[in-house]
Protein backbone atom coordinates (compact mmCIF):
# COMPACT_ATOMS: atom_id res chain seq x y z
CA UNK A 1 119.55 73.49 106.96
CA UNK A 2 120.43 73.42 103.28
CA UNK A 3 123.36 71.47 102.06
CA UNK A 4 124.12 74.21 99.42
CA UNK A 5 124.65 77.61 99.52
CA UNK A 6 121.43 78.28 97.60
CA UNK A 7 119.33 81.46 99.69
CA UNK A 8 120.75 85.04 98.51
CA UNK A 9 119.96 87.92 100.17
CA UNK A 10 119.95 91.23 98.55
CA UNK A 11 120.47 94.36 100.66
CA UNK A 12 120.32 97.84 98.25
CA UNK A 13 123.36 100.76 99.99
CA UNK A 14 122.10 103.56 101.72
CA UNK A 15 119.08 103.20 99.27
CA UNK A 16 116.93 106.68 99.62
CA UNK A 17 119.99 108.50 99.75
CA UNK A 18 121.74 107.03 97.49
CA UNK A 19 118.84 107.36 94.88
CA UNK A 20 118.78 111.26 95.90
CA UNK A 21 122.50 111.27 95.21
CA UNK A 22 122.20 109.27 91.85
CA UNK A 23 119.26 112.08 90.63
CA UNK A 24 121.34 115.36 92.19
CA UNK A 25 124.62 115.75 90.51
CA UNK A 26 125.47 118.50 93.10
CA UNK A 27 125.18 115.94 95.78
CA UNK A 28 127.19 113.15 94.86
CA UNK A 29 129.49 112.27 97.42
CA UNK A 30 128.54 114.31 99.91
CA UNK A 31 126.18 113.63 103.22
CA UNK A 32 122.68 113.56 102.26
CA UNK A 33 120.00 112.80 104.84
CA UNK A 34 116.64 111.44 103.75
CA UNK A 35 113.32 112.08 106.57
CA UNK A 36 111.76 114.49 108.12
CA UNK A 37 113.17 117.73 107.53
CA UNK A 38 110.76 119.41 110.37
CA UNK A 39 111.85 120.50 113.55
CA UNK A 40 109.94 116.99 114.99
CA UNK A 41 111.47 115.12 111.89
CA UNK A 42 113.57 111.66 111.80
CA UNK A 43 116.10 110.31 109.98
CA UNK A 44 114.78 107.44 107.67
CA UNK A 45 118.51 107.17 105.86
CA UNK A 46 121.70 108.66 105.94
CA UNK A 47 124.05 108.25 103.24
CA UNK A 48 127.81 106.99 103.97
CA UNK A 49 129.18 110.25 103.75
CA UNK A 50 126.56 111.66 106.12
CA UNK A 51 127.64 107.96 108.46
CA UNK A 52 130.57 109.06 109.17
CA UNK A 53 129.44 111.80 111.66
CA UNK A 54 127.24 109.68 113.45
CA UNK A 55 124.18 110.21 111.76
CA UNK A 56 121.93 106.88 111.50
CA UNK A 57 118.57 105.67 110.92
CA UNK A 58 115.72 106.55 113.45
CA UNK A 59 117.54 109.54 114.92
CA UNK A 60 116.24 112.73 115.26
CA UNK A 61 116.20 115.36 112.62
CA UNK A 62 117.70 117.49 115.10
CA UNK A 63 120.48 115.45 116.44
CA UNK A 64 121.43 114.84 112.65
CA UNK A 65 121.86 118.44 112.01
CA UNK A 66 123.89 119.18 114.94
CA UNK A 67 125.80 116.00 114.35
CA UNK A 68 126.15 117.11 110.28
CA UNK A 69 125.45 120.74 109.76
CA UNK A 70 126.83 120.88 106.15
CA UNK A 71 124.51 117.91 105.31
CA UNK A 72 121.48 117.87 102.27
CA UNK A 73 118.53 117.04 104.45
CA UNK A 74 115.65 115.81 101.95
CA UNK A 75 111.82 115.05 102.74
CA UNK A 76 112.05 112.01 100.37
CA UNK A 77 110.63 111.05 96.72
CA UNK A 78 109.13 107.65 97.06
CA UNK A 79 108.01 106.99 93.61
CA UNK A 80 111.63 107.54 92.67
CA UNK A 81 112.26 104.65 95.39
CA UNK A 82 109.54 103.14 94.20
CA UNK A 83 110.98 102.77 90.47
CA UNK A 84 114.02 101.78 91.45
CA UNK A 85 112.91 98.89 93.81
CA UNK A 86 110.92 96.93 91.26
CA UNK A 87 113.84 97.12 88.44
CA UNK A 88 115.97 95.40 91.08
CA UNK A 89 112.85 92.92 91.80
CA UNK A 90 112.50 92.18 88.37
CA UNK A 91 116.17 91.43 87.85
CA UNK A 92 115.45 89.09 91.64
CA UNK A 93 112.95 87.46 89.67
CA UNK A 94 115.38 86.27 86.47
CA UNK A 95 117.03 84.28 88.60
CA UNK A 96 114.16 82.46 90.90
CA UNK A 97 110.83 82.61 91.00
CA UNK A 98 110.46 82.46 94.65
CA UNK A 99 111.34 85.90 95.82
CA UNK A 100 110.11 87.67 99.51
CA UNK A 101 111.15 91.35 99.54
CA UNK A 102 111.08 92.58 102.94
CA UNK A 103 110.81 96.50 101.68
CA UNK A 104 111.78 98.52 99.25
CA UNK A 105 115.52 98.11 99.17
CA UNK A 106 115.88 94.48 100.66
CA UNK A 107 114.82 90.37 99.88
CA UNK A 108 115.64 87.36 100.13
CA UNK A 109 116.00 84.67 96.79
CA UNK A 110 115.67 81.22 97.01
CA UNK A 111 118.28 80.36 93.99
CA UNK A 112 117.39 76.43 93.88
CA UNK A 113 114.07 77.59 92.63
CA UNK A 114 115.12 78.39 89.62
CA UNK A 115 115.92 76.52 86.72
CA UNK A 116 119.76 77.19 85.82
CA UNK A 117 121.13 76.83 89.44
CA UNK A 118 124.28 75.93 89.52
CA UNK A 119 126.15 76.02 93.60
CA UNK A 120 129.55 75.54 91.79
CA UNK A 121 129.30 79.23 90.09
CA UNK A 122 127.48 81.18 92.88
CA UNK A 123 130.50 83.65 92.82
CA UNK A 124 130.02 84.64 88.95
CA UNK A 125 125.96 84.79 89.69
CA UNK A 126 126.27 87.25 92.61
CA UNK A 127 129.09 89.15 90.43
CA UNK A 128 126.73 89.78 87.50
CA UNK A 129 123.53 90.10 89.70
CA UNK A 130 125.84 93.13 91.23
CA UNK A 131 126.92 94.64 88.41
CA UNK A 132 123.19 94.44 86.79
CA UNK A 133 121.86 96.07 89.28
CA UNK A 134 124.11 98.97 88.68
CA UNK A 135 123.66 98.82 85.39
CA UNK A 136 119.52 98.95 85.52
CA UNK A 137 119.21 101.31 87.93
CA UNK A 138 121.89 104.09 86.79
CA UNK A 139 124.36 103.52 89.48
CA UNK A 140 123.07 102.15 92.58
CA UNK A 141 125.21 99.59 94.40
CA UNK A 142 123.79 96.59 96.27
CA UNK A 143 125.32 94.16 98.95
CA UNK A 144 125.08 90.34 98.83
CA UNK A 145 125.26 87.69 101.29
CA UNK A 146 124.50 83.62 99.71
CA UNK A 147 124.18 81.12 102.48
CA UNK A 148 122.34 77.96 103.53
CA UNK A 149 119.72 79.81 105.93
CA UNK A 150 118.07 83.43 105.60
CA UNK A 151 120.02 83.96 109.16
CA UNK A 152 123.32 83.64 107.28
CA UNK A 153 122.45 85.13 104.01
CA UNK A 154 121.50 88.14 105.82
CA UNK A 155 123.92 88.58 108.13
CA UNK A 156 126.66 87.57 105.21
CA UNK A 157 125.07 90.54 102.88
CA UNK A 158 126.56 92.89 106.17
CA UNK A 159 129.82 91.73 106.65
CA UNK A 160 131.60 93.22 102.81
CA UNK A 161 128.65 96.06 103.09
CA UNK A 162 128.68 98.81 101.29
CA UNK A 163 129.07 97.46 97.39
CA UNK A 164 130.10 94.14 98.02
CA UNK A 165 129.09 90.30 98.42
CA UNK A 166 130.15 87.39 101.03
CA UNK A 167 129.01 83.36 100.66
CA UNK A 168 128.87 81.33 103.68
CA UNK A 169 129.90 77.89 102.45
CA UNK A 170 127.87 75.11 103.93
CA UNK A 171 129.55 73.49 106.79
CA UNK A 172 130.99 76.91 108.43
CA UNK A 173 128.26 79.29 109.63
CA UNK A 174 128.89 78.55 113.32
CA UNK A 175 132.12 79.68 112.91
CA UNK A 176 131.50 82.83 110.99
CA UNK A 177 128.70 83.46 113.19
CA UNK A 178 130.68 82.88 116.63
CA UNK A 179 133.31 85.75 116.66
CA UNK A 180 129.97 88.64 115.92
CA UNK A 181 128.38 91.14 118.60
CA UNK A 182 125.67 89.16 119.78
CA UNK A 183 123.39 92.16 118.54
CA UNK A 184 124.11 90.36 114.42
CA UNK A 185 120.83 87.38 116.00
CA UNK A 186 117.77 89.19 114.70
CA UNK A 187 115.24 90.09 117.51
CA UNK A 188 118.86 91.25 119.85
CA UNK A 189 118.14 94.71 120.11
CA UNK A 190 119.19 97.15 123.01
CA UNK A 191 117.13 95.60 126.13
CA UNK A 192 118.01 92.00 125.09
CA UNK A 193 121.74 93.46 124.75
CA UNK A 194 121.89 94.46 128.20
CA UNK A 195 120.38 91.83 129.60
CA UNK A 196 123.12 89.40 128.32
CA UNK A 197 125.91 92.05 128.84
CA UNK A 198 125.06 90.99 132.62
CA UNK A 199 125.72 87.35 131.72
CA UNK A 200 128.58 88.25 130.17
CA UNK A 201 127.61 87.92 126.72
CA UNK A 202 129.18 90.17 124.18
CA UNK A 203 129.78 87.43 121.23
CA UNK A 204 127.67 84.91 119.71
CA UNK A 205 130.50 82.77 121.20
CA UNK A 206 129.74 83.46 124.56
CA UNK A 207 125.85 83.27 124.60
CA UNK A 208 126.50 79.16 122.92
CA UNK A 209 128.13 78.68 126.58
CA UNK A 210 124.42 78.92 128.03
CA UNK A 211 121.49 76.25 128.02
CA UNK A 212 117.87 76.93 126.81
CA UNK A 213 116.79 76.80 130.39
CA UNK A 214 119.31 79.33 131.76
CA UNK A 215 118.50 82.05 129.23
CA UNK A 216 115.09 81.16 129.73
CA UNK A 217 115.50 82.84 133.02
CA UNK A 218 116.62 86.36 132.04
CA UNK A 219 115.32 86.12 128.48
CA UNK A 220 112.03 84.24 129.18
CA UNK A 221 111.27 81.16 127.51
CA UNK A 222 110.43 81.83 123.82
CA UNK A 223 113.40 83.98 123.37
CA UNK A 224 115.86 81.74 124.80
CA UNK A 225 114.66 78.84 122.24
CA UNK A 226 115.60 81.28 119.60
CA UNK A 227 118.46 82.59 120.92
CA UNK A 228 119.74 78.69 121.27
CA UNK A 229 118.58 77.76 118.08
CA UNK A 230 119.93 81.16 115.82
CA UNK A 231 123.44 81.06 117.72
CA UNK A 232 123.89 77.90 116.29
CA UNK A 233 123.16 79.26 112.91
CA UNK A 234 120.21 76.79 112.91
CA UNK A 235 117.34 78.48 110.96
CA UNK A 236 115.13 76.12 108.83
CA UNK A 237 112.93 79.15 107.19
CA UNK A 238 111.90 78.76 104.10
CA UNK A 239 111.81 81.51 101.50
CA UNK A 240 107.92 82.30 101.01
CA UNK A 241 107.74 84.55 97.70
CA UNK A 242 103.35 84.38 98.27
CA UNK A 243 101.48 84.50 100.89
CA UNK A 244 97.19 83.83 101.27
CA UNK A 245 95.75 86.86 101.12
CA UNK A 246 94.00 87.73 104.27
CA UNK A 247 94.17 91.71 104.03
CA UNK A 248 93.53 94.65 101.61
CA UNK A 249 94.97 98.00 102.72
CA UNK A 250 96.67 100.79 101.22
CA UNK A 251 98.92 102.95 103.05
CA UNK A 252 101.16 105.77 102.25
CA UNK A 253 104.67 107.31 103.44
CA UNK A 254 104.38 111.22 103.17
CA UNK A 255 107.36 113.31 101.96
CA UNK A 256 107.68 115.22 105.83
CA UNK A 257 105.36 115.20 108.20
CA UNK A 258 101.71 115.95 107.84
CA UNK A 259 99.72 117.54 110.59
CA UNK A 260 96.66 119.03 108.85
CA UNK A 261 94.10 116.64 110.32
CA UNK A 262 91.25 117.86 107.59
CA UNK A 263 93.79 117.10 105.22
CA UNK A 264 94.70 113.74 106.54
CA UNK A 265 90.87 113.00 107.38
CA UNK A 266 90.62 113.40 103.32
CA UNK A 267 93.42 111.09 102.95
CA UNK A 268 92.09 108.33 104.82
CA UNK A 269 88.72 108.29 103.28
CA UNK A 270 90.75 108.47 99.58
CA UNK A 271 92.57 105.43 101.09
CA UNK A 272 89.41 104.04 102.25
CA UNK A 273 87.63 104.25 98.88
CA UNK A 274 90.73 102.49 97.27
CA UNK A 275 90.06 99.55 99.31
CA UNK A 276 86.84 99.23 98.78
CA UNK A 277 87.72 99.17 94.76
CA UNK A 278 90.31 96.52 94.99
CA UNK A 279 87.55 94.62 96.97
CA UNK A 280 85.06 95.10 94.51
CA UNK A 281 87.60 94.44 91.97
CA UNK A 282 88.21 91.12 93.34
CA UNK A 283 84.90 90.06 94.61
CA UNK A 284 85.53 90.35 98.38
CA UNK A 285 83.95 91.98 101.24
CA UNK A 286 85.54 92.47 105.06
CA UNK A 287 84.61 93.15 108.36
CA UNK A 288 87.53 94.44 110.45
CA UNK A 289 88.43 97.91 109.53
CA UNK A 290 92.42 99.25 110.91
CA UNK A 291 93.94 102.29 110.73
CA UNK A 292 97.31 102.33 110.43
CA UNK A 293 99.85 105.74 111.41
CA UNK A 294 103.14 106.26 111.79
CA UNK A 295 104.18 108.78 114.55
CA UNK A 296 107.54 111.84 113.17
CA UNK A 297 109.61 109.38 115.76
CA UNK A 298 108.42 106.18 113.72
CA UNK A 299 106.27 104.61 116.70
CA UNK A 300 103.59 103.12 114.86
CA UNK A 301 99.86 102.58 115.99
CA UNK A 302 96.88 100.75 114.60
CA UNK A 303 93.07 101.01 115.93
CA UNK A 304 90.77 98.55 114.60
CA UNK A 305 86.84 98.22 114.90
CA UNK A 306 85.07 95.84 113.61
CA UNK A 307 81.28 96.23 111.92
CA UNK A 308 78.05 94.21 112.07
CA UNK A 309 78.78 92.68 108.52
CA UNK A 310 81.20 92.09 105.93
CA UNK A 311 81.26 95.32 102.97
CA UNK A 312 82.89 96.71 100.44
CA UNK A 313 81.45 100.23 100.46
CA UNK A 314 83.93 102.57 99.58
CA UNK A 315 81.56 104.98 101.99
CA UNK A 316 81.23 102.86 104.57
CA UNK A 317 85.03 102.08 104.96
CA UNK A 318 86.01 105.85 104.61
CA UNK A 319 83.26 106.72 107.51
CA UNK A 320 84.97 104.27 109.49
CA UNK A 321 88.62 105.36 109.10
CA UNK A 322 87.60 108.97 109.46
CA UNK A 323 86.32 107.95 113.13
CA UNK A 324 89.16 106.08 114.02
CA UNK A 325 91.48 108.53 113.07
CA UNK A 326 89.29 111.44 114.93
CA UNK A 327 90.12 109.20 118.01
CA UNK A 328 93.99 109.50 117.32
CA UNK A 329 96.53 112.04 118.72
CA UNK A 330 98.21 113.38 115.55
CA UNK A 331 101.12 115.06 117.80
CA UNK A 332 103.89 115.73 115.98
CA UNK A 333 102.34 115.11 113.05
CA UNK A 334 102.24 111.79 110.97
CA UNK A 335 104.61 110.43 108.49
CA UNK A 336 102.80 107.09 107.27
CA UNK A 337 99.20 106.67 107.10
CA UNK A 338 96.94 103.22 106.19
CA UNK A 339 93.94 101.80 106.10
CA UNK A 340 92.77 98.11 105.39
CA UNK A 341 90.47 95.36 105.53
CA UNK A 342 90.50 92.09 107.14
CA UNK A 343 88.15 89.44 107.61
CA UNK A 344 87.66 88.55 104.21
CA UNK A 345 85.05 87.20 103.20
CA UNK A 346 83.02 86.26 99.55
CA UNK A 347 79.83 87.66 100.32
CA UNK A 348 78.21 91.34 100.84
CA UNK A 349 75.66 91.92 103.61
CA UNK A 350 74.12 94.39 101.45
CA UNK A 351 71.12 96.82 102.08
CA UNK A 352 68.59 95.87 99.47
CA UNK A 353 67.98 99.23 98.86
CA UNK A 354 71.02 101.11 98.39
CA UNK A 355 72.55 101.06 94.95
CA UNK A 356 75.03 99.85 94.16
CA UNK A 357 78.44 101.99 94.04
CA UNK A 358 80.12 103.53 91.18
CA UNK A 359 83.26 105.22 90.73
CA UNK A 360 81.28 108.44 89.86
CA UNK A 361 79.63 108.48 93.50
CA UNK A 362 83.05 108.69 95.36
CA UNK A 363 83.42 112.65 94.33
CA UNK A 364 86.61 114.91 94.62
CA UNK A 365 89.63 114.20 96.47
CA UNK A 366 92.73 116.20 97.55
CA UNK A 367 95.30 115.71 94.86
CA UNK A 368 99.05 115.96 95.23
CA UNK A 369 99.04 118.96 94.29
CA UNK A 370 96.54 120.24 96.69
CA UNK A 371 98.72 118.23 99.76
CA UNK A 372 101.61 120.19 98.24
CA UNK A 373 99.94 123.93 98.60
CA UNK A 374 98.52 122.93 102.30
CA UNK A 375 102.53 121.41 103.34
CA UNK A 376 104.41 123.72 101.17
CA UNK A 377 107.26 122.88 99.29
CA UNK A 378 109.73 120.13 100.38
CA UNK A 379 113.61 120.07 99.91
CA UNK A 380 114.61 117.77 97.27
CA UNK A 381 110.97 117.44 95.29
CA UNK A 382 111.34 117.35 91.84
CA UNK A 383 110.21 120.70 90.06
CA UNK A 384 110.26 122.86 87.07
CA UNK A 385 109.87 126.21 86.09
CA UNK A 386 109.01 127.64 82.90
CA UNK A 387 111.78 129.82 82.23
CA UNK A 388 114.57 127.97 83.88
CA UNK A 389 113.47 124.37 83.36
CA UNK A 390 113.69 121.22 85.63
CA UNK A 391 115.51 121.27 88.95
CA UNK A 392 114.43 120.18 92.74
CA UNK A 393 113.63 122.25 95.57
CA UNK A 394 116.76 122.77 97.58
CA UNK A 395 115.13 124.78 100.68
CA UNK A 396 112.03 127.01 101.41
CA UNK A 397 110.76 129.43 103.94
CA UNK A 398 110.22 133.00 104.37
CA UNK A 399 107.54 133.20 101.60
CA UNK A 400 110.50 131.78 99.40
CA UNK A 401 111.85 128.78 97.71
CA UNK A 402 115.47 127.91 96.33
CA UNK A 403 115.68 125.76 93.83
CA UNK A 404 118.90 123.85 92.21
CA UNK A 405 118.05 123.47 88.68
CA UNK A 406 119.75 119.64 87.48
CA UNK A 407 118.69 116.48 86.67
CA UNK A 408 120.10 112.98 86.74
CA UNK A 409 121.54 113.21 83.40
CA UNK A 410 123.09 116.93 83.39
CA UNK A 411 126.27 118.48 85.29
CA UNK A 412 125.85 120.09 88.70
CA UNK A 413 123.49 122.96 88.46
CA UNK A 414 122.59 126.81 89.19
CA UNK A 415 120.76 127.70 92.52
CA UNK A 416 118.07 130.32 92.28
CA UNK A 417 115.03 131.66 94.66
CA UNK A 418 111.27 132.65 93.51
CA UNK A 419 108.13 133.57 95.74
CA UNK A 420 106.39 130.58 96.99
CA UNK A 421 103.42 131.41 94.79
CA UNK A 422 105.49 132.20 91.57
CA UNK A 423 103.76 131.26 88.79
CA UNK A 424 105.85 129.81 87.07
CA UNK A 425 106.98 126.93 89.09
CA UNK A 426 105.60 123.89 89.38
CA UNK A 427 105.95 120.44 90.47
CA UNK A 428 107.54 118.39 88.12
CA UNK A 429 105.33 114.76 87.86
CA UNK A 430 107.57 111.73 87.80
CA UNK A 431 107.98 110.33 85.03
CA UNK A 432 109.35 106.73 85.00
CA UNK A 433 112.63 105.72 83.23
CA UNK A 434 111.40 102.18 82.20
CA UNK A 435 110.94 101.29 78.78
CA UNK A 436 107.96 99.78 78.59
């Protein structure tokens, strides 16, 4: 434990949706629900306003919709999330170089990395980290939590959340930690819960009344040396901002749910083939190929085989994903797909006689704008039409789409609906707002 309230963790509000609302005059303020927008969809966030009727992450599509009729349900534009993340990792990175994002929209910062650290002005750092992250980004809001552990900076960042910031001083995380559910310990989900709701446990108060060996025997052993160790706010983790690499994959979150399986079979050998580039790129070879997918209801699978020798053929990888994905249930459909290499190694068991492989052998694959004719169009993807200019699609379906025609910078716009297949109307490629 650190003597200083020196680890920050960074938590961006409602972050999809809010980035929706930021880019859609029209919906500002108002619920907006970012996932699947398919009848086997699920929510991936809800904004505050769409909160407030019960909506949450990792529900159903369906239940949101009966929960939130009036709501903006959006398929999702993750180069839009994409942007904004790494201007908020960039601004992470002015003030220490050790940074570990945990996804898009959240990391932790180990502030006695860097070089002007001061403890006795933490409050004016997190104030103008705040407000320059508003500032950079056009409006989005981020909460803050500064303690001694990652436990405490992370549960600190939830307790002024949304748009605000909390620091743990040294010396009194047991008692800010005692009075929470029990549920605020990471790895307490809804089994654990209910297993300690039968000891009596509701507060992080009430599980410190128990020894290691009596949770051990509801909780099993490993967990209830955690649970000890966290409910006494003692967590020694460091902040890692780099890790050894021991993987190369490439993976992708699709804007709703994609059930084509020729289309995804083309998708995993273009992932694949991008792997086998960044190995070449980088002099390495693997052995142990996975395929990674992400189920409409978020349950994710990988299947892994592993080959004679270590490559980095861009053909031999995409032959493999394509079988392990034949061997795969699509279902519902998938909303993530991935492939990568592990195993690494610096060495190629090569076939003497096979050339080597170019960019120019890999030949034609699906672009986005071939994924968009075989899904259709997708509520809230940026377009623009020739006539009416830029706007995003608001809904589709019955050989039409409805489109809302704003942008980020203008006042709430017009709605109006086109064929499908008008010619005019196109999808409008993101362009970034960085300066370069």
């Amino acid at each position: 434990m650190r003597s200083t309230a020196s680890i920050l963790h960074l938590d961006l509000d409602a972050f999809f949706a809010s980035v929706e609302q930021r880019d859609k005059p029209s919906l500002r303020g108002k619920p907006v629900v970012v996932g699947g927008v398919g009848a086997r969809g699920v929510v991936s966030t809800a904004s505050y306003e769409a909160r407030k009727f019960g909506v949450r992450s990792a529900m159903s599509a369906a239940e949101a919709r009966a929960r939130c009729p009036h709501a903006a349900f959006l398929g999702g534009r993750f180069e839009a999330y994409r942007e904004a993340s790494g201007i908020v990792m960039a601004r992470l990175r002015e003030l220490s170089p050790v940074v570990q994002p945990l996804s898009l929209d959240e990391a932790f910062v180990d502030l006695a990395a860097g070089e002007t650290f001061d403890p006795r002005h933490v409050d004016e750092l997190v104030a103008t980290l705040r407000a320059d992250v508003v500032r950079l980004t056009h409006g989005l809001t981020a909460s803050v939590g500064v303690a001694s552990s990652k436990l405490m900076a992370k549960i600190a960042s939830e307790i002024n959340k949304p748009d605000g910031a909390f620091v743990v001083q040294p010396g009194t995380e047991a008692d800010v930690l005692g009075p929470m559910q029990v549920t605020a310990i990471p790895g307490v989900g809804p089994a654990t819960a209910e297993r300690l709701r039968r000891l009596g446990v509701a507060t992080v108060e009430d599980l410190r009344r128990f020894s290691v060996d009596d949770l051990g025997a509801h909780v099993g052993a490993s967990s209830a040396e955690s649970l000890y160790r966290l409910s006494r706010a003692d967590d020694d983790r460091p902040v890692e901002a780099t890790r050894e690499t021991k993987s190369v994959s490439v993976e992708d979150t699709f804007e709703t749910n994609l059930v084509d399986r020729t289309l995804l079979s083309e998708i995993a050998e273009q992932m694949a083939r991008r792997v086998g580039q960044r190995l070449r790129a980088n002099s390495l070879s693997g052995r142990t190929v996975t395929l990674k997918v992400r189920y409409h209801d978020f349950e994710t699978h990988t299947r892994s085989t592993t080959l004679s020798g270590p490559t980095d053929s861009g053909r031999v990888l995409a032959e493999t994903a394509r079988r392990l994905l034949d061997a795969e249930d699509l279902g519902g459909g998938l909303r993530l797909l991935g492939v990568g290499v592990s195993g690494l190694a610096d060495w190629v068991q090569d076939d003497l006689f096979t050339p080597p492989e170019t960019e120019e052998d890999l030949g034609p694959l699906p672009s986005r704008d071939e994924r968009r004719r075989r899904r259709g169009w997708t509520p809230g993807e940026d377009v623009t039409h020739a006539e009416h200019g830029d706007g995003w699609v608001w809904g589709s379906g019955l050989g039409r789409v409805t489109v809302r025609f704003e942008t980020r910078e203008s006042p709430s716009g017009p709605v109006k609906t086109f064929p499908v297949d008008d010619p005019a109307l196109s999808v409008r490629p993101f362009v970034s707002s960085v300066e370069p």
